[in-house]
C-alpha atoms as a PDB file:
ATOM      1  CA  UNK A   1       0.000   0.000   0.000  1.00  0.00           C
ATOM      2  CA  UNK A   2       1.011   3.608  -0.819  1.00  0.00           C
ATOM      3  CA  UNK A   3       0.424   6.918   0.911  1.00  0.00           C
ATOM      4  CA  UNK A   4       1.067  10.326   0.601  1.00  0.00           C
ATOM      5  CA  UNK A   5       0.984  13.277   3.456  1.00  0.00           C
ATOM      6  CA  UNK A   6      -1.843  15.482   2.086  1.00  0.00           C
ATOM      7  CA  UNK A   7      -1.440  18.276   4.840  1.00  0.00           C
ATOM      8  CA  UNK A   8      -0.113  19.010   7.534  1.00  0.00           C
ATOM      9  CA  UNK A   9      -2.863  20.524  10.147  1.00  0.00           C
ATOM     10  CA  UNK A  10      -2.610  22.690  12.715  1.00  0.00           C
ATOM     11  CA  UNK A  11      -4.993  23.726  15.385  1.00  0.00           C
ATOM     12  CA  UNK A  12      -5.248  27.173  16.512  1.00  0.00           C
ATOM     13  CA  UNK A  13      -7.630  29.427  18.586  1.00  0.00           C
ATOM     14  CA  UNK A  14      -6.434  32.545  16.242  1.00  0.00           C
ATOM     15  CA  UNK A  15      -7.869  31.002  13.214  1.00  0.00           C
ATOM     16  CA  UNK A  16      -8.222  34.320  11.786  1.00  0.00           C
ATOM     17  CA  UNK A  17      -4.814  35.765  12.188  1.00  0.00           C
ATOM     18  CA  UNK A  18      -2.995  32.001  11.500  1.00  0.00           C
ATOM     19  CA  UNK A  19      -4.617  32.325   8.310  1.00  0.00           C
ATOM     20  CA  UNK A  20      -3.986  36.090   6.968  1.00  0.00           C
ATOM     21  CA  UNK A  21      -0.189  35.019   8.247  1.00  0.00           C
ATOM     22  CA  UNK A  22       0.237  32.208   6.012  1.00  0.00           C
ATOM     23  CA  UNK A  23      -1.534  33.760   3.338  1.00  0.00           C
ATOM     24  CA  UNK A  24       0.386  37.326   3.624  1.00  0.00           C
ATOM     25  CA  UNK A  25       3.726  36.027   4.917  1.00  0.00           C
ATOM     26  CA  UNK A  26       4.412  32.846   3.555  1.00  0.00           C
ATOM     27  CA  UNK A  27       2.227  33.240   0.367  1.00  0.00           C
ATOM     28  CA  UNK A  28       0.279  30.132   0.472  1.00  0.00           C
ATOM     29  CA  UNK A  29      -2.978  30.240  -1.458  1.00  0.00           C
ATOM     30  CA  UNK A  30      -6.480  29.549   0.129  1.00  0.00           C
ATOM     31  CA  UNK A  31      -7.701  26.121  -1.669  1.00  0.00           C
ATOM     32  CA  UNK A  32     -10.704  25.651   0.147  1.00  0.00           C
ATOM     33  CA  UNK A  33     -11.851  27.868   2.900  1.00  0.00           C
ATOM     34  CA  UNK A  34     -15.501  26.385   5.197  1.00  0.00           C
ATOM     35  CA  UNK A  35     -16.057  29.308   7.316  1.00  0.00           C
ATOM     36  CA  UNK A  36     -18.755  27.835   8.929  1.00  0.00           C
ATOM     37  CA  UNK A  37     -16.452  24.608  10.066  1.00  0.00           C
ATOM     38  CA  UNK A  38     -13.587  26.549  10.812  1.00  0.00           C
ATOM     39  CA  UNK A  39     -11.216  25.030   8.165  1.00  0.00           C
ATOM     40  CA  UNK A  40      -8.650  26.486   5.284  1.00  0.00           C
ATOM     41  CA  UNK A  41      -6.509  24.646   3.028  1.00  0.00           C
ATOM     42  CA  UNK A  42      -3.366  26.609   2.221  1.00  0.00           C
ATOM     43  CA  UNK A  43      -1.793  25.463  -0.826  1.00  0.00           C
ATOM     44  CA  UNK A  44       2.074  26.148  -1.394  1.00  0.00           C
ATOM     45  CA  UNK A  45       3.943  24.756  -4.067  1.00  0.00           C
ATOM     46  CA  UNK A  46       4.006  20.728  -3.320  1.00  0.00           C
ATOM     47  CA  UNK A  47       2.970  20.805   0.271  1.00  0.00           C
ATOM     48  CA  UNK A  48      -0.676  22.222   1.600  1.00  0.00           C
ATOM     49  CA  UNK A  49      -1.395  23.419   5.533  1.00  0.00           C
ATOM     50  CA  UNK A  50      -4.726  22.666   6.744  1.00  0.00           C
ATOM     51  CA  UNK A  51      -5.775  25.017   9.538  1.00  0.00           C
ATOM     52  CA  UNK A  52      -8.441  23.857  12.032  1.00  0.00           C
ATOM     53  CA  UNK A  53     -10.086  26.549  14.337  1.00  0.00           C
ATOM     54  CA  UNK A  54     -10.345  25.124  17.701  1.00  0.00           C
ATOM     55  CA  UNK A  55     -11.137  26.840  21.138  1.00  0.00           C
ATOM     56  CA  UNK A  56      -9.436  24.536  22.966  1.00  0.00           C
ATOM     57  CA  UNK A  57      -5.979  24.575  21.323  1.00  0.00           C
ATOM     58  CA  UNK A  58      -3.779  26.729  23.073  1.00  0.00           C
ATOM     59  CA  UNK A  59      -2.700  30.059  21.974  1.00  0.00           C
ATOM     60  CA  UNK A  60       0.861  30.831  22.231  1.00  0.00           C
ATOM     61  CA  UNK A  61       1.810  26.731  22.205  1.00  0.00           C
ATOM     62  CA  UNK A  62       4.437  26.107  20.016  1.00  0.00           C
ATOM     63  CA  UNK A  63       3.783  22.245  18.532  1.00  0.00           C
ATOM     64  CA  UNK A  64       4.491  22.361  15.222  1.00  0.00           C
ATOM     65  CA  UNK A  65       7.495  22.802  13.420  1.00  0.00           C
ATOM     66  CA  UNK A  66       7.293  23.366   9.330  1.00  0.00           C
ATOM     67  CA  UNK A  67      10.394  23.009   7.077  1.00  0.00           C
ATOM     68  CA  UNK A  68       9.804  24.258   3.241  1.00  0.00           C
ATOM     69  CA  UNK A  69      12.508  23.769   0.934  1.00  0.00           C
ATOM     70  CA  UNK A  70      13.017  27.049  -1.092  1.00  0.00           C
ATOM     71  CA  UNK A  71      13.604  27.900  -4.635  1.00  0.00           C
ATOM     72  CA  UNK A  72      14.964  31.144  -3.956  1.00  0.00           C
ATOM     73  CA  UNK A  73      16.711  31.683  -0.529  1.00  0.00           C
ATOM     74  CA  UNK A  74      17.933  35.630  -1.493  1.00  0.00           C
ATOM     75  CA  UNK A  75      14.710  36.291  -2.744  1.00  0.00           C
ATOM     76  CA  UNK A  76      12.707  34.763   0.160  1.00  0.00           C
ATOM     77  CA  UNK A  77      14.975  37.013   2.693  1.00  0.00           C
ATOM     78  CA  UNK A  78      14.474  40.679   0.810  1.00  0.00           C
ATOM     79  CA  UNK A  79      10.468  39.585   0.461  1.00  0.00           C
ATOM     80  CA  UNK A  80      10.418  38.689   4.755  1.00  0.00           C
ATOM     81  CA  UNK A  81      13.203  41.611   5.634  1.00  0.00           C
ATOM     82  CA  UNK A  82      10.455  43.912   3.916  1.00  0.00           C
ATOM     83  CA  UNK A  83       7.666  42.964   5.625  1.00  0.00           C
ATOM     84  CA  UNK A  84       9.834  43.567   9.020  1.00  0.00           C
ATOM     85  CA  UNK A  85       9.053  39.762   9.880  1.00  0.00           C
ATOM     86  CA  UNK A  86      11.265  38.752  12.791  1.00  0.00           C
ATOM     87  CA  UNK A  87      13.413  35.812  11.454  1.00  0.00           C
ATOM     88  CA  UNK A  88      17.456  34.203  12.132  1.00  0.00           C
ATOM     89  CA  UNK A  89      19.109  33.456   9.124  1.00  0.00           C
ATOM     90  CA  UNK A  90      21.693  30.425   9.304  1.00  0.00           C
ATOM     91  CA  UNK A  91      23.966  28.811   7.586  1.00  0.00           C
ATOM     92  CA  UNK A  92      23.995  24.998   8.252  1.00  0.00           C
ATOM     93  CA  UNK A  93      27.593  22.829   8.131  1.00  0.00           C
ATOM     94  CA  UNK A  94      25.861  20.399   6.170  1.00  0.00           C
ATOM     95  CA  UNK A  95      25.253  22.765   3.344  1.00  0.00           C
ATOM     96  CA  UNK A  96      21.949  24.775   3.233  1.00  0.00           C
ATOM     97  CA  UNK A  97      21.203  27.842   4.634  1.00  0.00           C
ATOM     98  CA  UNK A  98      17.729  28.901   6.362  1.00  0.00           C
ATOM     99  CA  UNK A  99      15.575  31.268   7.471  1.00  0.00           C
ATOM    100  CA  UNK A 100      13.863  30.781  10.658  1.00  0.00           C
ATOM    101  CA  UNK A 101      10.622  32.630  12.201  1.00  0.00           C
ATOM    102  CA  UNK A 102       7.621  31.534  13.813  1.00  0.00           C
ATOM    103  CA  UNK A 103       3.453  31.933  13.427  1.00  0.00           C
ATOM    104  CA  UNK A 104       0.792  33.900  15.445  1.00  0.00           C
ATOM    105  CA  UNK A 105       0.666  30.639  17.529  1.00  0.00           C
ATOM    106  CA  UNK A 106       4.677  30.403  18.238  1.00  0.00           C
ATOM    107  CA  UNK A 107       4.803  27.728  15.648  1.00  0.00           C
ATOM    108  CA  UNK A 108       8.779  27.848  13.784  1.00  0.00           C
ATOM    109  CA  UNK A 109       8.570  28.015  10.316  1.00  0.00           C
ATOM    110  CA  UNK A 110      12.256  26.982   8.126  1.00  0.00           C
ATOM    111  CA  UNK A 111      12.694  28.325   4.987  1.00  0.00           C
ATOM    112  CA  UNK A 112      15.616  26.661   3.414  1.00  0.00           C
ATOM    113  CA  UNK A 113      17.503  25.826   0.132  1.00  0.00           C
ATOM    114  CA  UNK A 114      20.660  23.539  -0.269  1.00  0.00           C
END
Protein backbone atom coordinates (compact mmCIF):
# COMPACT_ATOMS: atom_id res chain seq x y z
CA UNK A 1 0.00 0.00 0.00
CA UNK A 2 1.01 3.61 -0.82
CA UNK A 3 0.42 6.92 0.91
CA UNK A 4 1.07 10.33 0.60
CA UNK A 5 0.98 13.28 3.46
CA UNK A 6 -1.84 15.48 2.09
CA UNK A 7 -1.44 18.28 4.84
CA UNK A 8 -0.11 19.01 7.53
CA UNK A 9 -2.86 20.52 10.15
CA UNK A 10 -2.61 22.69 12.72
CA UNK A 11 -4.99 23.73 15.39
CA UNK A 12 -5.25 27.17 16.51
CA UNK A 13 -7.63 29.43 18.59
CA UNK A 14 -6.43 32.54 16.24
CA UNK A 15 -7.87 31.00 13.21
CA UNK A 16 -8.22 34.32 11.79
CA UNK A 17 -4.81 35.76 12.19
CA UNK A 18 -2.99 32.00 11.50
CA UNK A 19 -4.62 32.32 8.31
CA UNK A 20 -3.99 36.09 6.97
CA UNK A 21 -0.19 35.02 8.25
CA UNK A 22 0.24 32.21 6.01
CA UNK A 23 -1.53 33.76 3.34
CA UNK A 24 0.39 37.33 3.62
CA UNK A 25 3.73 36.03 4.92
CA UNK A 26 4.41 32.85 3.55
CA UNK A 27 2.23 33.24 0.37
CA UNK A 28 0.28 30.13 0.47
CA UNK A 29 -2.98 30.24 -1.46
CA UNK A 30 -6.48 29.55 0.13
CA UNK A 31 -7.70 26.12 -1.67
CA UNK A 32 -10.70 25.65 0.15
CA UNK A 33 -11.85 27.87 2.90
CA UNK A 34 -15.50 26.39 5.20
CA UNK A 35 -16.06 29.31 7.32
CA UNK A 36 -18.76 27.83 8.93
CA UNK A 37 -16.45 24.61 10.07
CA UNK A 38 -13.59 26.55 10.81
CA UNK A 39 -11.22 25.03 8.16
CA UNK A 40 -8.65 26.49 5.28
CA UNK A 41 -6.51 24.65 3.03
CA UNK A 42 -3.37 26.61 2.22
CA UNK A 43 -1.79 25.46 -0.83
CA UNK A 44 2.07 26.15 -1.39
CA UNK A 45 3.94 24.76 -4.07
CA UNK A 46 4.01 20.73 -3.32
CA UNK A 47 2.97 20.81 0.27
CA UNK A 48 -0.68 22.22 1.60
CA UNK A 49 -1.39 23.42 5.53
CA UNK A 50 -4.73 22.67 6.74
CA UNK A 51 -5.77 25.02 9.54
CA UNK A 52 -8.44 23.86 12.03
CA UNK A 53 -10.09 26.55 14.34
CA UNK A 54 -10.35 25.12 17.70
CA UNK A 55 -11.14 26.84 21.14
CA UNK A 56 -9.44 24.54 22.97
CA UNK A 57 -5.98 24.58 21.32
CA UNK A 58 -3.78 26.73 23.07
CA UNK A 59 -2.70 30.06 21.97
CA UNK A 60 0.86 30.83 22.23
CA UNK A 61 1.81 26.73 22.21
CA UNK A 62 4.44 26.11 20.02
CA UNK A 63 3.78 22.25 18.53
CA UNK A 64 4.49 22.36 15.22
CA UNK A 65 7.50 22.80 13.42
CA UNK A 66 7.29 23.37 9.33
CA UNK A 67 10.39 23.01 7.08
CA UNK A 68 9.80 24.26 3.24
CA UNK A 69 12.51 23.77 0.93
CA UNK A 70 13.02 27.05 -1.09
CA UNK A 71 13.60 27.90 -4.63
CA UNK A 72 14.96 31.14 -3.96
CA UNK A 73 16.71 31.68 -0.53
CA UNK A 74 17.93 35.63 -1.49
CA UNK A 75 14.71 36.29 -2.74
CA UNK A 76 12.71 34.76 0.16
CA UNK A 77 14.98 37.01 2.69
CA UNK A 78 14.47 40.68 0.81
CA UNK A 79 10.47 39.59 0.46
CA UNK A 80 10.42 38.69 4.76
CA UNK A 81 13.20 41.61 5.63
CA UNK A 82 10.45 43.91 3.92
CA UNK A 83 7.67 42.96 5.63
CA UNK A 84 9.83 43.57 9.02
CA UNK A 85 9.05 39.76 9.88
CA UNK A 86 11.26 38.75 12.79
CA UNK A 87 13.41 35.81 11.45
CA UNK A 88 17.46 34.20 12.13
CA UNK A 89 19.11 33.46 9.12
CA UNK A 90 21.69 30.42 9.30
CA UNK A 91 23.97 28.81 7.59
CA UNK A 92 23.99 25.00 8.25
CA UNK A 93 27.59 22.83 8.13
CA UNK A 94 25.86 20.40 6.17
CA UNK A 95 25.25 22.77 3.34
CA UNK A 96 21.95 24.77 3.23
CA UNK A 97 21.20 27.84 4.63
CA UNK A 98 17.73 28.90 6.36
CA UNK A 99 15.58 31.27 7.47
CA UNK A 100 13.86 30.78 10.66
CA UNK A 101 10.62 32.63 12.20
CA UNK A 102 7.62 31.53 13.81
CA UNK A 103 3.45 31.93 13.43
CA UNK A 104 0.79 33.90 15.44
CA UNK A 105 0.67 30.64 17.53
CA UNK A 106 4.68 30.40 18.24
CA UNK A 107 4.80 27.73 15.65
CA UNK A 108 8.78 27.85 13.78
CA UNK A 109 8.57 28.02 10.32
CA UNK A 110 12.26 26.98 8.13
CA UNK A 111 12.69 28.32 4.99
CA UNK A 112 15.62 26.66 3.41
CA UNK A 113 17.50 25.83 0.13
CA UNK A 114 20.66 23.54 -0.27
Amino acid sequence: MQGELFAVEIRTARFESMLDWYRDVLRLQVGVRQTAEGYALLCGEGFRIALLARDDATSGQAIVSLAIEVDNFDIWREYLNSKSIALIAQESPEGFRELKLNDPDGNQVKLFAW
